[in-house]
PDB file of N, CA and C in Angstrom:
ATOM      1  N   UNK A   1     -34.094  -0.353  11.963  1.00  0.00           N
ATOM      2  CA  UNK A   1     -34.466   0.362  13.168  1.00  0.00           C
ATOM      3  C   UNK A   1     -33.259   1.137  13.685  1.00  0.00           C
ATOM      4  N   UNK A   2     -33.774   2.160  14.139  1.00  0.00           N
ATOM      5  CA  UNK A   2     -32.430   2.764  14.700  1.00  0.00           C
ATOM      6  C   UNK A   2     -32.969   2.959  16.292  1.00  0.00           C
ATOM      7  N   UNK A   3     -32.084   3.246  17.122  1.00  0.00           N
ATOM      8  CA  UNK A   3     -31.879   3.289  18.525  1.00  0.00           C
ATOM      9  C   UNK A   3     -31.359   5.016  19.166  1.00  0.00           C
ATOM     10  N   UNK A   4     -31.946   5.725  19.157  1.00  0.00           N
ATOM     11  CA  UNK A   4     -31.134   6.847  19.389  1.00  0.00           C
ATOM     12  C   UNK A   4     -30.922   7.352  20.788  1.00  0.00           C
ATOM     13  N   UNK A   5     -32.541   6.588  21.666  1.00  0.00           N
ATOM     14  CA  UNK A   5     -32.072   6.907  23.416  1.00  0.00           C
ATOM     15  C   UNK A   5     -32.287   5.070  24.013  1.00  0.00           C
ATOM     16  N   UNK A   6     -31.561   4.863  25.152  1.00  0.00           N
ATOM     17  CA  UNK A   6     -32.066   4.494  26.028  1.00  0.00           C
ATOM     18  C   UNK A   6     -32.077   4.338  27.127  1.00  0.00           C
ATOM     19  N   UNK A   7     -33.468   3.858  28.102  1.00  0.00           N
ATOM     20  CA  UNK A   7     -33.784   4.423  29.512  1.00  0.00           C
ATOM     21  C   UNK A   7     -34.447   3.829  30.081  1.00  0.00           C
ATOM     22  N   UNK A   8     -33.697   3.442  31.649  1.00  0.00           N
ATOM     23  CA  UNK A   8     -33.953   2.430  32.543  1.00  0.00           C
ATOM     24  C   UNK A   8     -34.800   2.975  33.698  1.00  0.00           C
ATOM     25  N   UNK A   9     -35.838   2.665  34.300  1.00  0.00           N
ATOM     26  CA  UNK A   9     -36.213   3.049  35.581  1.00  0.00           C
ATOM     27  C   UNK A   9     -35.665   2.553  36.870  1.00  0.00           C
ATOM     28  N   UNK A  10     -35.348   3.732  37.535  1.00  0.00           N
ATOM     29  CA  UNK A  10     -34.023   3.502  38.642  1.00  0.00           C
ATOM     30  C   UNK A  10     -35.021   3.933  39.808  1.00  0.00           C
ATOM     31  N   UNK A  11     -34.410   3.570  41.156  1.00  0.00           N
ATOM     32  CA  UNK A  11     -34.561   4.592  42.547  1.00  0.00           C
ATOM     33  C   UNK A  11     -34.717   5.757  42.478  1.00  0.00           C
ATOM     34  N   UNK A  12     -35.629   6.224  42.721  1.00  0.00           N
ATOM     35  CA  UNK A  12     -35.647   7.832  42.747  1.00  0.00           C
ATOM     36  C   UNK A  12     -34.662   8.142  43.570  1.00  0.00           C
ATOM     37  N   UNK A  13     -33.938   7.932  44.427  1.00  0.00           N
ATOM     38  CA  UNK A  13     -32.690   8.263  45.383  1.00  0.00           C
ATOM     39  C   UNK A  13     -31.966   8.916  44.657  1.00  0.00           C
ATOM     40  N   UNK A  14     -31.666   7.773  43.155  1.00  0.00           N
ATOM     41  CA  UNK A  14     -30.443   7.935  42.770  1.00  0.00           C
ATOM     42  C   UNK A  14     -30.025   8.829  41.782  1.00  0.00           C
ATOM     43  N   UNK A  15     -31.513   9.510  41.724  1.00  0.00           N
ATOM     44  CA  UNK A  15     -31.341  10.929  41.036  1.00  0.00           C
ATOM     45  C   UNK A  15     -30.828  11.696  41.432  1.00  0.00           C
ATOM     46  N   UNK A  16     -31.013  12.384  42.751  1.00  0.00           N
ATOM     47  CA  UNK A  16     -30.731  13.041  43.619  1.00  0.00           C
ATOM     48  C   UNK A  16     -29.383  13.594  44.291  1.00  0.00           C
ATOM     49  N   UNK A  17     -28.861  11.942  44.332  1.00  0.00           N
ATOM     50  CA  UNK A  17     -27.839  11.547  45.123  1.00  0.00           C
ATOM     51  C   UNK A  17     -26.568  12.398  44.308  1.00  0.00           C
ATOM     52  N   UNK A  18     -25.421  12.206  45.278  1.00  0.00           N
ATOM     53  CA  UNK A  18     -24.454  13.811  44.895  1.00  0.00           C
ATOM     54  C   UNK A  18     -23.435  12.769  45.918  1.00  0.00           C
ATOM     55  N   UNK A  19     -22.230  12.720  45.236  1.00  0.00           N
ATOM     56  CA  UNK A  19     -22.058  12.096  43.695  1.00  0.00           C
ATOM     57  C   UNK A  19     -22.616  10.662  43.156  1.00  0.00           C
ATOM     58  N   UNK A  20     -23.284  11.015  42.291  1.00  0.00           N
ATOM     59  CA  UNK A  20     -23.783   9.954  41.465  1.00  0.00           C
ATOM     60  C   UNK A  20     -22.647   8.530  41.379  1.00  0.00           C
ATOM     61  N   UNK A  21     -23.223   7.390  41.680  1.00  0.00           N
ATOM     62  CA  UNK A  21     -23.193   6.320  41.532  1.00  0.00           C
ATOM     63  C   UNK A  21     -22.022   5.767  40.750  1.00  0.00           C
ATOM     64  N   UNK A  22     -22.891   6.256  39.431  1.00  0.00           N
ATOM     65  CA  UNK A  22     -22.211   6.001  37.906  1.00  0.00           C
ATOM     66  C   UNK A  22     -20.949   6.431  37.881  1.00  0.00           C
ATOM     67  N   UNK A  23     -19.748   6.228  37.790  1.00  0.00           N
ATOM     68  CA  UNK A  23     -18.958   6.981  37.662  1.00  0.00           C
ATOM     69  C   UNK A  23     -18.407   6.545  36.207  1.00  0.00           C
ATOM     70  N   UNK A  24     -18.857   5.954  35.313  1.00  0.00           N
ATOM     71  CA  UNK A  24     -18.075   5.654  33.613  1.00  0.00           C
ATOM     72  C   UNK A  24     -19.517   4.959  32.966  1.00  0.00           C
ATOM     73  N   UNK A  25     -19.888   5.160  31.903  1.00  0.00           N
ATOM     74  CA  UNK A  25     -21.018   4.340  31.056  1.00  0.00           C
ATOM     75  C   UNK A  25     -20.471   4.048  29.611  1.00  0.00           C
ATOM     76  N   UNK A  26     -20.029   2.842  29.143  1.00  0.00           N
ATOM     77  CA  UNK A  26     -20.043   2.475  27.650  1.00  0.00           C
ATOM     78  C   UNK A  26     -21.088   1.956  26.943  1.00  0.00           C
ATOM     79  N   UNK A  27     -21.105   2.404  26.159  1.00  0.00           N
ATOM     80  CA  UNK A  27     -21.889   1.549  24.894  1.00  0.00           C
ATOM     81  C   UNK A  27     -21.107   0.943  23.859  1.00  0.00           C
ATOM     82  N   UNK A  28     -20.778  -0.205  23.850  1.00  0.00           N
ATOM     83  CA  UNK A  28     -20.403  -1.118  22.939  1.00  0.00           C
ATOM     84  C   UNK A  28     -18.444  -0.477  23.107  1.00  0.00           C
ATOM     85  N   UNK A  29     -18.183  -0.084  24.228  1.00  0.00           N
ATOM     86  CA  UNK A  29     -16.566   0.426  24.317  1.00  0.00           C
ATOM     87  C   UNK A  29     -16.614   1.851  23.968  1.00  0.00           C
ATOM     88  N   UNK A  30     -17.602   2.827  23.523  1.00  0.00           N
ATOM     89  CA  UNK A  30     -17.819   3.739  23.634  1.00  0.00           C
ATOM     90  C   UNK A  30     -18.315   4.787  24.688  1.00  0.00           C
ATOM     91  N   UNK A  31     -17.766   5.875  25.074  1.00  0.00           N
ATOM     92  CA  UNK A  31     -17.743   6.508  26.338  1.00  0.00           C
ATOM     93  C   UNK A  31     -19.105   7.238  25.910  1.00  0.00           C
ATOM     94  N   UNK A  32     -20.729   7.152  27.018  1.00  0.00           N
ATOM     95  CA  UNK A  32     -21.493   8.119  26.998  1.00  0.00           C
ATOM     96  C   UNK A  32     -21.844   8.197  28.029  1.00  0.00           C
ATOM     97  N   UNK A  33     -22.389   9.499  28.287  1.00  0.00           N
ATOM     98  CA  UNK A  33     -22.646   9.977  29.681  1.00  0.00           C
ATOM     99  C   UNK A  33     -24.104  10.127  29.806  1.00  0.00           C
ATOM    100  N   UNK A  34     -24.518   9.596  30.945  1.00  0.00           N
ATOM    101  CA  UNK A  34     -25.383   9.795  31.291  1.00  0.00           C
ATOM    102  C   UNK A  34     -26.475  10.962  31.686  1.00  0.00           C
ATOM    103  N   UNK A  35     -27.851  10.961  31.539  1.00  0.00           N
ATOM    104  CA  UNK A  35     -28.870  11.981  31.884  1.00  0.00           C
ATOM    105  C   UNK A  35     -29.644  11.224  33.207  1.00  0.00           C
ATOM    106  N   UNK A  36     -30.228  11.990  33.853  1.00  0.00           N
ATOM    107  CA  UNK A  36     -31.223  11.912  35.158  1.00  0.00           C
ATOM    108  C   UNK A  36     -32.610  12.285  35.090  1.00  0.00           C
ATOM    109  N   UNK A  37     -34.101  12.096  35.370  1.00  0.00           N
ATOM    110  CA  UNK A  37     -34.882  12.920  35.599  1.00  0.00           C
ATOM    111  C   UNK A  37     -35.596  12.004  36.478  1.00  0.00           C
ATOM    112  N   UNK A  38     -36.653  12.551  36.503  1.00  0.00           N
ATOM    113  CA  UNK A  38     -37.777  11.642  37.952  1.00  0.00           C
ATOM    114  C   UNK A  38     -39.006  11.868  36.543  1.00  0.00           C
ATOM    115  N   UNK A  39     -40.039  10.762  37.058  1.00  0.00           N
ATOM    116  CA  UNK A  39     -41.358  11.012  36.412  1.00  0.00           C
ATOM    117  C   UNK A  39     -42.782  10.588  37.618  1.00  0.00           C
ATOM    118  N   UNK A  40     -43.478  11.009  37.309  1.00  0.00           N
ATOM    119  CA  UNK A  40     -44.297  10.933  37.633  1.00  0.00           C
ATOM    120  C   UNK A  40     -45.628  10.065  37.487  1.00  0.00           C
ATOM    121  N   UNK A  41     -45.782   8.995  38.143  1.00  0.00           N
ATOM    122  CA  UNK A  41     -46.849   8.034  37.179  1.00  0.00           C
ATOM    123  C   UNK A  41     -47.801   7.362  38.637  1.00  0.00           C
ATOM    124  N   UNK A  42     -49.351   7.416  38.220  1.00  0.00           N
ATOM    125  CA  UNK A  42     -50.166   6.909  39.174  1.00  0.00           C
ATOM    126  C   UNK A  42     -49.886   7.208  40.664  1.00  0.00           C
ATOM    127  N   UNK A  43     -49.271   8.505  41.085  1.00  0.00           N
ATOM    128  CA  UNK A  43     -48.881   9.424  42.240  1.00  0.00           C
ATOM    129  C   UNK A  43     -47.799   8.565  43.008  1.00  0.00           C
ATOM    130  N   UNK A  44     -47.078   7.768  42.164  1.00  0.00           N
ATOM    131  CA  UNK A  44     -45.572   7.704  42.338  1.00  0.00           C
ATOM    132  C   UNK A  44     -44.334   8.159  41.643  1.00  0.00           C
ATOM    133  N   UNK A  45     -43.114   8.236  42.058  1.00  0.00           N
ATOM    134  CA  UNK A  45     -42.353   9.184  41.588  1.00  0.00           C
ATOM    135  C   UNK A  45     -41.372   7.977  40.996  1.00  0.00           C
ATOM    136  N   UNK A  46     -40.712   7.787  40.039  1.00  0.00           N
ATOM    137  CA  UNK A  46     -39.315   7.148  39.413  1.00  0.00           C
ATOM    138  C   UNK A  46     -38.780   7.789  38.888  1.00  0.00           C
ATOM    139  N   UNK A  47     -37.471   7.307  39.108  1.00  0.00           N
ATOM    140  CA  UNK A  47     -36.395   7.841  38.808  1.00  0.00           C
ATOM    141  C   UNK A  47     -36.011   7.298  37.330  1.00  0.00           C
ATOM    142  N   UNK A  48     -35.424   8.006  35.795  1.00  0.00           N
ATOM    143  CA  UNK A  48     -35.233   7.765  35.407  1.00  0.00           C
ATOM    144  C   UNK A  48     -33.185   7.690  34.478  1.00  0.00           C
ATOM    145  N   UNK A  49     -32.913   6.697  34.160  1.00  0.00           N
ATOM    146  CA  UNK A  49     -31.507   6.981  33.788  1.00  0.00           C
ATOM    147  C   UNK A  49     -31.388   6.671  32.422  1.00  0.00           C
ATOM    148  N   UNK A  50     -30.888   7.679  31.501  1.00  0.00           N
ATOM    149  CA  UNK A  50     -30.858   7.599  30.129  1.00  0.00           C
ATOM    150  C   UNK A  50     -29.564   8.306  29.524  1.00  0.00           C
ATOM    151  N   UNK A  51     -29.466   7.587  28.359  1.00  0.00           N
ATOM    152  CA  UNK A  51     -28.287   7.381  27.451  1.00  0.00           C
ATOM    153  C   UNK A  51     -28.894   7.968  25.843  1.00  0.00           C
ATOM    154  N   UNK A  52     -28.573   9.725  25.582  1.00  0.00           N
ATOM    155  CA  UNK A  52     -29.444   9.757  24.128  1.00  0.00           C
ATOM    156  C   UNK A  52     -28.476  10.211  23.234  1.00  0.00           C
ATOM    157  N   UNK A  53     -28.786  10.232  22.152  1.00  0.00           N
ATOM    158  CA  UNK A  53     -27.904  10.830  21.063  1.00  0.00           C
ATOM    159  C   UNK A  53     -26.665   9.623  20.821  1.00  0.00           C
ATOM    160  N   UNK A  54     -27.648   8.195  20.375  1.00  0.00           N
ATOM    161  CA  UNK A  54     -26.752   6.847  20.567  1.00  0.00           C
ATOM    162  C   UNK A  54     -26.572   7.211  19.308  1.00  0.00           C
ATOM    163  N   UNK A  55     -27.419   7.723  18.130  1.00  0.00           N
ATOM    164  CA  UNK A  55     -27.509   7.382  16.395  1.00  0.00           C
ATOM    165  C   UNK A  55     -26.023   8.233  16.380  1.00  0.00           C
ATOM    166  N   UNK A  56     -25.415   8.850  17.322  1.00  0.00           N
ATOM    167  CA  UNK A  56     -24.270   9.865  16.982  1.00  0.00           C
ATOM    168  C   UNK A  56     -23.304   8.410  16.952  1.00  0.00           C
ATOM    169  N   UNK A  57     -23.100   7.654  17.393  1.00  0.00           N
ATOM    170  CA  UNK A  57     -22.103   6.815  17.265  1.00  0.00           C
ATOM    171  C   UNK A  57     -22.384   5.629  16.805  1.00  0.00           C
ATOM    172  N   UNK A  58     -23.923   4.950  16.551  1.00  0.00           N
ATOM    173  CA  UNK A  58     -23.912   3.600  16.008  1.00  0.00           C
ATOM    174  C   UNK A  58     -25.357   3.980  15.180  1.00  0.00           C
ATOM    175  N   UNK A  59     -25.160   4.861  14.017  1.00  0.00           N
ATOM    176  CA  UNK A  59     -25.853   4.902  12.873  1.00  0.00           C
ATOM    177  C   UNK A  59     -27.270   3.860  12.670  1.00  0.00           C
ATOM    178  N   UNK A  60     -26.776   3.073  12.885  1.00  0.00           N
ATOM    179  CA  UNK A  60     -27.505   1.454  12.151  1.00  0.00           C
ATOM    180  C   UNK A  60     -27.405   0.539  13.618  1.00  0.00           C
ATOM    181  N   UNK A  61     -28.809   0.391  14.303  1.00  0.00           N
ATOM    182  CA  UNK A  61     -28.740  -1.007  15.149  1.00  0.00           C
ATOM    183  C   UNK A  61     -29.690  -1.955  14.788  1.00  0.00           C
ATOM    184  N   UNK A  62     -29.167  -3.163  15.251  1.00  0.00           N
ATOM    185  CA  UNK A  62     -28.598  -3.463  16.155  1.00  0.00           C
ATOM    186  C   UNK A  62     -27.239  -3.642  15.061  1.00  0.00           C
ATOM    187  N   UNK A  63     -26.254  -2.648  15.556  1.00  0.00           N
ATOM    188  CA  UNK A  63     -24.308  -2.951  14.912  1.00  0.00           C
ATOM    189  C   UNK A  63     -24.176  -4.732  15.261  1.00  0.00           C
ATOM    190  N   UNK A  64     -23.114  -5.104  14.776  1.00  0.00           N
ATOM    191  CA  UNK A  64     -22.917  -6.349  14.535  1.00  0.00           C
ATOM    192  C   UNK A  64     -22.959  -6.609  16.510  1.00  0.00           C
ATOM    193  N   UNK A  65     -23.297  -8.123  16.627  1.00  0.00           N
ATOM    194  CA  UNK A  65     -23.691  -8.619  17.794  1.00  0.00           C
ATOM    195  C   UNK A  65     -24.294  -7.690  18.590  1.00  0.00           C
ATOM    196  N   UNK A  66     -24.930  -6.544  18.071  1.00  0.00           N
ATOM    197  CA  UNK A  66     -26.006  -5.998  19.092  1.00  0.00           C
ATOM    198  C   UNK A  66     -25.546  -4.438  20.140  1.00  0.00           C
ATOM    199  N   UNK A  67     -26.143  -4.303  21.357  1.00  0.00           N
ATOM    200  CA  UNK A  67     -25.744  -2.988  21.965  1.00  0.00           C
ATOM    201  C   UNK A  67     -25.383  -3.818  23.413  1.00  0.00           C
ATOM    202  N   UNK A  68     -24.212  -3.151  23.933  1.00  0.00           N
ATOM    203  CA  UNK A  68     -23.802  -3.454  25.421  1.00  0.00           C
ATOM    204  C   UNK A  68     -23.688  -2.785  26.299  1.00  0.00           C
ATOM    205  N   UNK A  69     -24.119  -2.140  26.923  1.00  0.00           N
ATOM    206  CA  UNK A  69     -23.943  -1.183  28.034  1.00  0.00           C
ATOM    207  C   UNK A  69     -23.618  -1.752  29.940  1.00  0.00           C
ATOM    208  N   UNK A  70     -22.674  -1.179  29.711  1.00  0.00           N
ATOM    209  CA  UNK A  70     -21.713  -1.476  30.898  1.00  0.00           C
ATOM    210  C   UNK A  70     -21.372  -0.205  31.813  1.00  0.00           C
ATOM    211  N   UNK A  71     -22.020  -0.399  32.526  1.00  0.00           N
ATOM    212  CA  UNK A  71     -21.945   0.814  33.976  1.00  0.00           C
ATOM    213  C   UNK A  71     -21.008   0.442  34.860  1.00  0.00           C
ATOM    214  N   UNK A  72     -20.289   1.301  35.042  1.00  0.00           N
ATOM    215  CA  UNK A  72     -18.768   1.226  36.420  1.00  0.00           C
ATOM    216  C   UNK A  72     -19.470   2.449  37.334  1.00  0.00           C
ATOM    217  N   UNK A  73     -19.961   1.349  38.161  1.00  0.00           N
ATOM    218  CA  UNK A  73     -20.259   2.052  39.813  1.00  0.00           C
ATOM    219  C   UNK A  73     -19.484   2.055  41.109  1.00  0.00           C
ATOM    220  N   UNK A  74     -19.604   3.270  41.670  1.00  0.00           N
ATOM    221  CA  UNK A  74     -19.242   3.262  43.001  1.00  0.00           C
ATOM    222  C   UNK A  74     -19.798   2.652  43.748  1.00  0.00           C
ATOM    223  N   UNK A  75     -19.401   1.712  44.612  1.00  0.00           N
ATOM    224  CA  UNK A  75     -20.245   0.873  45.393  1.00  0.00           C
ATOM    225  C   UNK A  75     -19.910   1.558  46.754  1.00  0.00           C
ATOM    226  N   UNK A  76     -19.443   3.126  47.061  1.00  0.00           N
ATOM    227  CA  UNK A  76     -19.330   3.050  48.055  1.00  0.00           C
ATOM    228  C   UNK A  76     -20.518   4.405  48.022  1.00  0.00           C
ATOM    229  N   UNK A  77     -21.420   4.133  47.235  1.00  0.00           N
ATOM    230  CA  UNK A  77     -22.802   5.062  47.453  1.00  0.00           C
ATOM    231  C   UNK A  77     -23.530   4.747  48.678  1.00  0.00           C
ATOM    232  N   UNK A  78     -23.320   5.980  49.315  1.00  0.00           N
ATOM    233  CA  UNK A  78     -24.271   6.071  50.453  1.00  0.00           C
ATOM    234  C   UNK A  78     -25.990   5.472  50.315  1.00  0.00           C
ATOM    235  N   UNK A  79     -26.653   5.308  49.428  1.00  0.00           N
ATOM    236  CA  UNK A  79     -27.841   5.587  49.094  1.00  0.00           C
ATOM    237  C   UNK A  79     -28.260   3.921  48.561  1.00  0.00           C
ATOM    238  N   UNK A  80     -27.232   2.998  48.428  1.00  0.00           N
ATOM    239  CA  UNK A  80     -27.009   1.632  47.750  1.00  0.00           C
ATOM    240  C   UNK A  80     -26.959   1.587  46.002  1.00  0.00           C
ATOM    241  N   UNK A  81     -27.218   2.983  45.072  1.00  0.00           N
ATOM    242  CA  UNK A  81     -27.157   3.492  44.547  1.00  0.00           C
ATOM    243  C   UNK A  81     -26.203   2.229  43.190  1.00  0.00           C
ATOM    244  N   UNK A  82     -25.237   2.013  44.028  1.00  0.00           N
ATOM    245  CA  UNK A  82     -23.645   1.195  43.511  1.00  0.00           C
ATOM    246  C   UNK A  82     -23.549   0.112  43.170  1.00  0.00           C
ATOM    247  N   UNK A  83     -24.757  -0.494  43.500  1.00  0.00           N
ATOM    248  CA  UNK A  83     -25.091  -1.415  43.063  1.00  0.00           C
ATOM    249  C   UNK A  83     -26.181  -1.820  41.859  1.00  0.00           C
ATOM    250  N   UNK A  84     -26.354  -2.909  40.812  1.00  0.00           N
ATOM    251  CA  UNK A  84     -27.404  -3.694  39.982  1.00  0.00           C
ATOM    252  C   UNK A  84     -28.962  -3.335  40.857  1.00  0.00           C
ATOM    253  N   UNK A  85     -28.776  -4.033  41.506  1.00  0.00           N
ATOM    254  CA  UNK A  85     -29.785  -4.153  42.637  1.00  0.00           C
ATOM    255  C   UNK A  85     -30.348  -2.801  43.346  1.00  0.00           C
ATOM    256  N   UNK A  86     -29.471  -1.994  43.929  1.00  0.00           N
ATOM    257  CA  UNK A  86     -29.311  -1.117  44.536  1.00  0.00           C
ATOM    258  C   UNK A  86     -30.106   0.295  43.384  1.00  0.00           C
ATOM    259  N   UNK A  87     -29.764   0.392  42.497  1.00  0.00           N
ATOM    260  CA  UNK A  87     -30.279   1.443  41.357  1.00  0.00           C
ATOM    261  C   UNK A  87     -31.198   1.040  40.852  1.00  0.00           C
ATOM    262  N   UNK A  88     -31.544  -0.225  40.186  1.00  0.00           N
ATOM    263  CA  UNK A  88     -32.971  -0.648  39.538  1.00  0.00           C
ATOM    264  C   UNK A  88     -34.126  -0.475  40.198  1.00  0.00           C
ATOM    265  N   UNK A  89     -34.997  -0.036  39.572  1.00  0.00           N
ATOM    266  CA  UNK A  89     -36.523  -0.232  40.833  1.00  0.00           C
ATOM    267  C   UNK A  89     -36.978  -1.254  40.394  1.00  0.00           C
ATOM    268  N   UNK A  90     -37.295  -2.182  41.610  1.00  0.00           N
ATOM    269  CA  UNK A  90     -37.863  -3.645  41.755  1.00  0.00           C
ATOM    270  C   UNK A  90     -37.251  -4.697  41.662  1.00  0.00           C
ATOM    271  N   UNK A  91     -37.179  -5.533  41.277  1.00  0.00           N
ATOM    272  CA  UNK A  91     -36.489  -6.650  41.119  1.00  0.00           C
ATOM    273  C   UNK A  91     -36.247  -6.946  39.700  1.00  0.00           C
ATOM    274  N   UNK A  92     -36.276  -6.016  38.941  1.00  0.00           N
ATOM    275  CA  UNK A  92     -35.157  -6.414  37.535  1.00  0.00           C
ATOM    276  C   UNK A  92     -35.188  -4.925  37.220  1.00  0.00           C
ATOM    277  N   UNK A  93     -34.241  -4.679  35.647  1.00  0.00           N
ATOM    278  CA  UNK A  93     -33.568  -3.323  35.224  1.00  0.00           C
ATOM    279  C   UNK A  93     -34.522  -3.440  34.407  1.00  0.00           C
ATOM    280  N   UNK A  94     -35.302  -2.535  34.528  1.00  0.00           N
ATOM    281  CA  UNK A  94     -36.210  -2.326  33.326  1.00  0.00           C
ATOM    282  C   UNK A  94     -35.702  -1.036  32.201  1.00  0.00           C
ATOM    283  N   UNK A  95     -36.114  -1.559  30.947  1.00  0.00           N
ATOM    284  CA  UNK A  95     -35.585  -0.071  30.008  1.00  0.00           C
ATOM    285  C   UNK A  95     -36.591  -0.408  28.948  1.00  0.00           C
ATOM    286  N   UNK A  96     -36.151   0.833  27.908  1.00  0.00           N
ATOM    287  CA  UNK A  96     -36.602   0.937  26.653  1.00  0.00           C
ATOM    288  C   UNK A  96     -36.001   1.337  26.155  1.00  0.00           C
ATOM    289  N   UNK A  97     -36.167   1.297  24.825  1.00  0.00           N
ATOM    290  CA  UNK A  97     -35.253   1.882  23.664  1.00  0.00           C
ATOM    291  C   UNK A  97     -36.351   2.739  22.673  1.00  0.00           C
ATOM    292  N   UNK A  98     -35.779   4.063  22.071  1.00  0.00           N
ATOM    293  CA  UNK A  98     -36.692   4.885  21.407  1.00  0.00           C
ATOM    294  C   UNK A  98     -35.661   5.151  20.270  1.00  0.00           C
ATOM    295  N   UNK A  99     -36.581   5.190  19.486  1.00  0.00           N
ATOM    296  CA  UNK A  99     -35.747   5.561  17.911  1.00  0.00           C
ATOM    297  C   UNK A  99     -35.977   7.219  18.195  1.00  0.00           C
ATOM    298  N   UNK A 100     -35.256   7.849  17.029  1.00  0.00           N
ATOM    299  CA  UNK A 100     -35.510   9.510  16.670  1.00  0.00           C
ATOM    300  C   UNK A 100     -36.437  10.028  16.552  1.00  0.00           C
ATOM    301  N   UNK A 101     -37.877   9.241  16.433  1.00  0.00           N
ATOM    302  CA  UNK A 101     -39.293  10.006  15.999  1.00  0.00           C
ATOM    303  C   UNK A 101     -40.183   9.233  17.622  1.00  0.00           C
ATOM    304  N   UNK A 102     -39.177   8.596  18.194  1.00  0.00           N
ATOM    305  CA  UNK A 102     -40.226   8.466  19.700  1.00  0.00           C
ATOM    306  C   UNK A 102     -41.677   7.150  19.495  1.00  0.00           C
ATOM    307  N   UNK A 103     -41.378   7.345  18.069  1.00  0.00           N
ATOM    308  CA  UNK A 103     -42.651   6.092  17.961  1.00  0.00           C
ATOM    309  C   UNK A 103     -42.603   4.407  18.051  1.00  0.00           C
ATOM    310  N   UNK A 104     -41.635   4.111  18.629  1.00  0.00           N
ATOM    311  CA  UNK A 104     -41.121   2.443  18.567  1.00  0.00           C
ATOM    312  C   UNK A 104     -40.269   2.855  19.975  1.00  0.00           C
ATOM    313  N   UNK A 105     -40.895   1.888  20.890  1.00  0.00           N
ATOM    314  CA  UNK A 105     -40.503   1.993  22.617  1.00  0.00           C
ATOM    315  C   UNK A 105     -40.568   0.447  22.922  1.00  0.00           C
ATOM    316  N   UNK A 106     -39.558  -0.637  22.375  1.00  0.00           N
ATOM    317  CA  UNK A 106     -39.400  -2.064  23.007  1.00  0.00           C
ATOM    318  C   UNK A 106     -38.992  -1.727  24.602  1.00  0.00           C
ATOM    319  N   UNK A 107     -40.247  -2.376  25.239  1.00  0.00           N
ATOM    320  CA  UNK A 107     -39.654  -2.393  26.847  1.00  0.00           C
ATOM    321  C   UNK A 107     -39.190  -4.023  26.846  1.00  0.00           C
ATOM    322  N   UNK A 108     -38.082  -3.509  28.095  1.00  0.00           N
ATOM    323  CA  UNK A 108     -37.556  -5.152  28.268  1.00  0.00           C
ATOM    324  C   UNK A 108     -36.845  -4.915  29.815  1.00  0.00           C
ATOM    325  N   UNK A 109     -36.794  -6.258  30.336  1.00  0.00           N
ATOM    326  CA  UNK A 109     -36.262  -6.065  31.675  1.00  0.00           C
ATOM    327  C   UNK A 109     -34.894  -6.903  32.038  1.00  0.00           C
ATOM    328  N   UNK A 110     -34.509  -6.977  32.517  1.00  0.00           N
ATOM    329  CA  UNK A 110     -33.000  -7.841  33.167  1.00  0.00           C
ATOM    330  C   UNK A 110     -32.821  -8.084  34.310  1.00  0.00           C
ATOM    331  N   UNK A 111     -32.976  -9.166  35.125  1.00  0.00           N
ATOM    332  CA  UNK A 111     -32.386  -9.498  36.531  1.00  0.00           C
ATOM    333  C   UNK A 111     -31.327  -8.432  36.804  1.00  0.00           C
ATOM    334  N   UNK A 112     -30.933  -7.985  37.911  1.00  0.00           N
ATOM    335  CA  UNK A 112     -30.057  -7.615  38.151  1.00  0.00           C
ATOM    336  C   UNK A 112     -28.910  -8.363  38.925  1.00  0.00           C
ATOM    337  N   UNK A 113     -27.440  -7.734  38.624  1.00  0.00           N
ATOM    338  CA  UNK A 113     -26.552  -9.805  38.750  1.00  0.00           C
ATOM    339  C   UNK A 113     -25.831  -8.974  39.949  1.00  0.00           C
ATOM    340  N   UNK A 114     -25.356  -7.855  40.584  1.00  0.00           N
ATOM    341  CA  UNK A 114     -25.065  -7.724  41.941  1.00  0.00           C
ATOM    342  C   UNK A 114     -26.045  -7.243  42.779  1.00  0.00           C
TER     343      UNK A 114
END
């Protein structure tokens, strides 16, 4: 399987918000930067935060012990933005992962720990 995006549903705030939250994103000690959009579903709006063009740096997943992504936030976001808690919508981090052809979407969720 390969992994080429993945994407968490956030606060719609924190799309918006100027300056963004995020200020550093790794994958596995690797520097990638983040994308933004909002979607639209059952006439609510989410915010979405995604990480694509992963196959550019880890060919083959899951690489040995797997994928880690580690966000360094500003916690001094106006919007609560800066926080686990604060950016996830609801009460856990929800994401997915999409290979290159879009047809394999594992959703999975995570407590959020601040």
């Amino acid at each position: 399987m390969t992994v080429n995006t993945i994407e968490m549903i956030i606060n719609s705030s924190c799309v918006s918000e100027k300056p963004k939250a995020i200020r550093k994103a790794t994958i596995n000690g690797v520097r990638v930067f983040p994308y933004y959009s909002q979607k639209a579903w059952n006439g609510d709006t989410y915010g979405i935060l995604g990480f694509g063009r992963l196959t550019d740096h880890f060919p083959v997943v899951p690489p040995e012990g797997g994928l880690y992504l580690c966000l360094a936030m500003s916690r001094s976001s106006g919007s609560g933005c800066g926080t686990p808690r604060g950016l996830c919508f609801g009460p856990s981090c929800v994401y997915s992962l999409f290979n290159n052809e879009v047809t394999c979407c594992p959703a999975s969720e995570a407590a959020p720990l601040g």
